[in-house]
Protein backbone atom coordinates (compact mmCIF):
# COMPACT_ATOMS: atom_id res chain seq x y z
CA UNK A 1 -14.91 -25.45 0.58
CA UNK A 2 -14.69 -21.75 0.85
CA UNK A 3 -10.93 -22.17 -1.03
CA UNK A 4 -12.75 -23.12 -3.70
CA UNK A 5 -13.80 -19.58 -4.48
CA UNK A 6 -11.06 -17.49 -4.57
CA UNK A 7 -9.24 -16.48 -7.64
CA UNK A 8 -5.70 -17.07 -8.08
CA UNK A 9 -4.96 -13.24 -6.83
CA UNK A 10 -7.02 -13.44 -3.94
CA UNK A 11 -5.42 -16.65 -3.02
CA UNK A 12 -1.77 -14.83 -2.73
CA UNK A 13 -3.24 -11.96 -0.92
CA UNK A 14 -4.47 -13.98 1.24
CA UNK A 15 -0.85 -16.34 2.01
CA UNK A 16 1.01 -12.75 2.09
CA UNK A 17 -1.13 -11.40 4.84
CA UNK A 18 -1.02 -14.35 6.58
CA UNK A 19 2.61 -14.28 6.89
CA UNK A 20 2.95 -10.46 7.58
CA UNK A 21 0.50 -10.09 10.43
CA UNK A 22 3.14 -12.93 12.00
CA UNK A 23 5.04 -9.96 12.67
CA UNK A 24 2.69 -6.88 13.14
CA UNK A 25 -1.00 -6.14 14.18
CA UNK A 26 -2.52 -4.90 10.97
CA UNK A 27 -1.71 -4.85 6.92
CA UNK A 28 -2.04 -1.55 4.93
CA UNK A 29 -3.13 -1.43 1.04
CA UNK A 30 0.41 -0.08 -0.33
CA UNK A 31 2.26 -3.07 1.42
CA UNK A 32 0.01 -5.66 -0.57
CA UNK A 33 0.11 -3.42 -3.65
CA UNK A 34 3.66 -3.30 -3.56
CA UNK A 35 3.86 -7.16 -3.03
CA UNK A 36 1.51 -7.72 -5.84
CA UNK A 37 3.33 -5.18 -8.11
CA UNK A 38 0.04 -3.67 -9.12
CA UNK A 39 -1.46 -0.29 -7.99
CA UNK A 40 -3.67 0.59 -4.54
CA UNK A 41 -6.65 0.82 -6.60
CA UNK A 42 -6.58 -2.41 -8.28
CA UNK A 43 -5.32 -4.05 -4.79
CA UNK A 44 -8.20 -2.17 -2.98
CA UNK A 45 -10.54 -3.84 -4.97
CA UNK A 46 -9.15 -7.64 -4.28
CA UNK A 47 -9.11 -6.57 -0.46
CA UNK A 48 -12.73 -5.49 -0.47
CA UNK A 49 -13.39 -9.37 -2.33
CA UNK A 50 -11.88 -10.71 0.84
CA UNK A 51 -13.32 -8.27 2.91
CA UNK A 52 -17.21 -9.42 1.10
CA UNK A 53 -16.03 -13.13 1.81
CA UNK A 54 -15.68 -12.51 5.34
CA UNK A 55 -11.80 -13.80 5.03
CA UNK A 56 -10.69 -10.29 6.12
CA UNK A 57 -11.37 -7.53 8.45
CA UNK A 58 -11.02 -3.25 7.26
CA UNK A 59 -10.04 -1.57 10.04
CA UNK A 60 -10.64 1.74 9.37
CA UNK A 61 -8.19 4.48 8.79
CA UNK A 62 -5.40 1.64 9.70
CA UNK A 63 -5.41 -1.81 7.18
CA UNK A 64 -6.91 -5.26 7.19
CA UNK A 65 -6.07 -8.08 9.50
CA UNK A 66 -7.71 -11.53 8.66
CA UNK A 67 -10.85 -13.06 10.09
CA UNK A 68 -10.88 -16.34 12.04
CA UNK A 69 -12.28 -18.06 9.00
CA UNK A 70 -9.30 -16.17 7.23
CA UNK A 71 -6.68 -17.10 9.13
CA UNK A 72 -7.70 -20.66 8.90
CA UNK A 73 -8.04 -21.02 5.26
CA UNK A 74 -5.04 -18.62 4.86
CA UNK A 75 -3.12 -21.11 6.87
CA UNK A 76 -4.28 -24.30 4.53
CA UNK A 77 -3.36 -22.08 1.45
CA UNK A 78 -0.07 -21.69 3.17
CA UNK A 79 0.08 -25.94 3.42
CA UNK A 80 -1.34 -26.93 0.35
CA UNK A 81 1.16 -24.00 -1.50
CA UNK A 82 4.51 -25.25 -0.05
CA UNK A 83 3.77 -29.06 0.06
CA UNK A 84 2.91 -28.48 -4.09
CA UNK A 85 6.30 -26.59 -4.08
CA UNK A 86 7.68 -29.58 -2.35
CA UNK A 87 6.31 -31.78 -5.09
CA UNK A 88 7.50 -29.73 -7.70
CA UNK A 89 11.03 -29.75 -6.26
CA UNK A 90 11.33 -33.26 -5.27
CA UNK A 91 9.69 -35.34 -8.37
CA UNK A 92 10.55 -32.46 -10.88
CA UNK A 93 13.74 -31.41 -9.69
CA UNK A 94 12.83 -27.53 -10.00
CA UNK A 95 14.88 -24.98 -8.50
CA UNK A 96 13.10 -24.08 -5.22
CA UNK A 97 12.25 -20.78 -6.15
CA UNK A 98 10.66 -21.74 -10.07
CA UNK A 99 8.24 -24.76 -8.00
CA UNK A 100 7.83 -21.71 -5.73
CA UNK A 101 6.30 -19.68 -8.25
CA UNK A 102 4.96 -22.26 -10.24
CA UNK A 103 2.93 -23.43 -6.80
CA UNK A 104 1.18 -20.15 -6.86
CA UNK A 105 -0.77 -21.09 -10.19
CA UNK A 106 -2.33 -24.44 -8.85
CA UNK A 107 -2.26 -24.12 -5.09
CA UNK A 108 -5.73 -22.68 -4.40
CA UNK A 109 -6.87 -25.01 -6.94
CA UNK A 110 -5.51 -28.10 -4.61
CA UNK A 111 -7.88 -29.38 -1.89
CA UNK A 112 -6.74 -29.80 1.19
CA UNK A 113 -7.03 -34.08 1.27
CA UNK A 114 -4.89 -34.43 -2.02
CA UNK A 115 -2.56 -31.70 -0.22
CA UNK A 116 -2.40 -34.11 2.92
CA UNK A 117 -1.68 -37.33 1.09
CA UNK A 118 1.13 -35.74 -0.86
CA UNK A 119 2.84 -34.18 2.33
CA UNK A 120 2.51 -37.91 3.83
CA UNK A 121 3.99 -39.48 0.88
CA UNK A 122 7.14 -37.47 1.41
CA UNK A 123 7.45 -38.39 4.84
CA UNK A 124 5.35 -35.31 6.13
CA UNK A 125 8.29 -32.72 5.33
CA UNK A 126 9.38 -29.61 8.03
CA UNK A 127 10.20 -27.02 5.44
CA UNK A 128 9.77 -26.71 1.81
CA UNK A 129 12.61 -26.10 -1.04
CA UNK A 130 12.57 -22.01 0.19
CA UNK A 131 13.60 -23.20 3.76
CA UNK A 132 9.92 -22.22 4.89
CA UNK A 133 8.25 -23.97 7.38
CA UNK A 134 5.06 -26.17 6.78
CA UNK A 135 2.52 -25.14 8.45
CA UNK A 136 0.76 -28.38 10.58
CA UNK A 137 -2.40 -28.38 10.29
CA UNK A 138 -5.52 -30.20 11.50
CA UNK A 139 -6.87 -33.19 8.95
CA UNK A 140 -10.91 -33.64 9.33
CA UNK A 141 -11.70 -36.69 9.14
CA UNK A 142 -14.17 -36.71 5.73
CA UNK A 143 -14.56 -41.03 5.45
């Protein structure tokens, strides 16, 4: 699974443009900077990883906007990361936005069965603890 390759970093990146380009055509360097709280040279570099992977698209002069194959496993990122949130929240008891950011260190590592089974057991949840909706997503059948 092409999830399986992304680092942690790349992983966010990848959510965070996947929810911004709900709301506008293309995604600039200094927005995903500023979201990662690093510089434009540092977040240049994890764009051009995703842009290597095929998972995003450089327009030039303008941004990135994700590929097909990036949208797609942007989208299960999005599932697997708020039904582990859910998790957290629910057997844990976290506050929604600590099993928010705890999510973000295991989610990419989370395949996309295990993620499934989980969102079943709970009754296949609408939103997670951050009032965010859960993406539904198409199971392959791997039996």
């Amino acid at each position: 699974m092409a999830e399986k390759l992304l680092t942690r970093r790349e992983a966010m990146v990848l959510r965070y443009i996947y929810g911004e380009l709900k709301n506008k055509p293309i995604i600039g360097v200094k927005e995903v900077a500023k979201f990662l709280g690093v510089s434009s040279a540092s977040t240049f570099e994890i764009l051009n990883r995703l842009v290597n992977k095929k998972l995003l698209r450089r327009i030039e002069r303008r941004g990135y906007i994700l590929t097909p194959c990036g949208a797609k496993i942007a989208e299960k990122l999005v599932f697997t990361h708020r039904v582990v949130e859910y998790v957290f929240f629910k057997v844990f008891g976290m506050s929604p936005s600590c099993a928010c950011e705890l999510a973000t260190y295991i989610d990419y590592l989370i395949d996309l069965r295990s993620a499934n089974e989980a969102f079943k057991f709970f009754d296949f949840p609408r939103r997670c603890p951050c009032n965010k909706e859960i993406p539904r997503i198409q199971m392959v059948n791997e039996e």
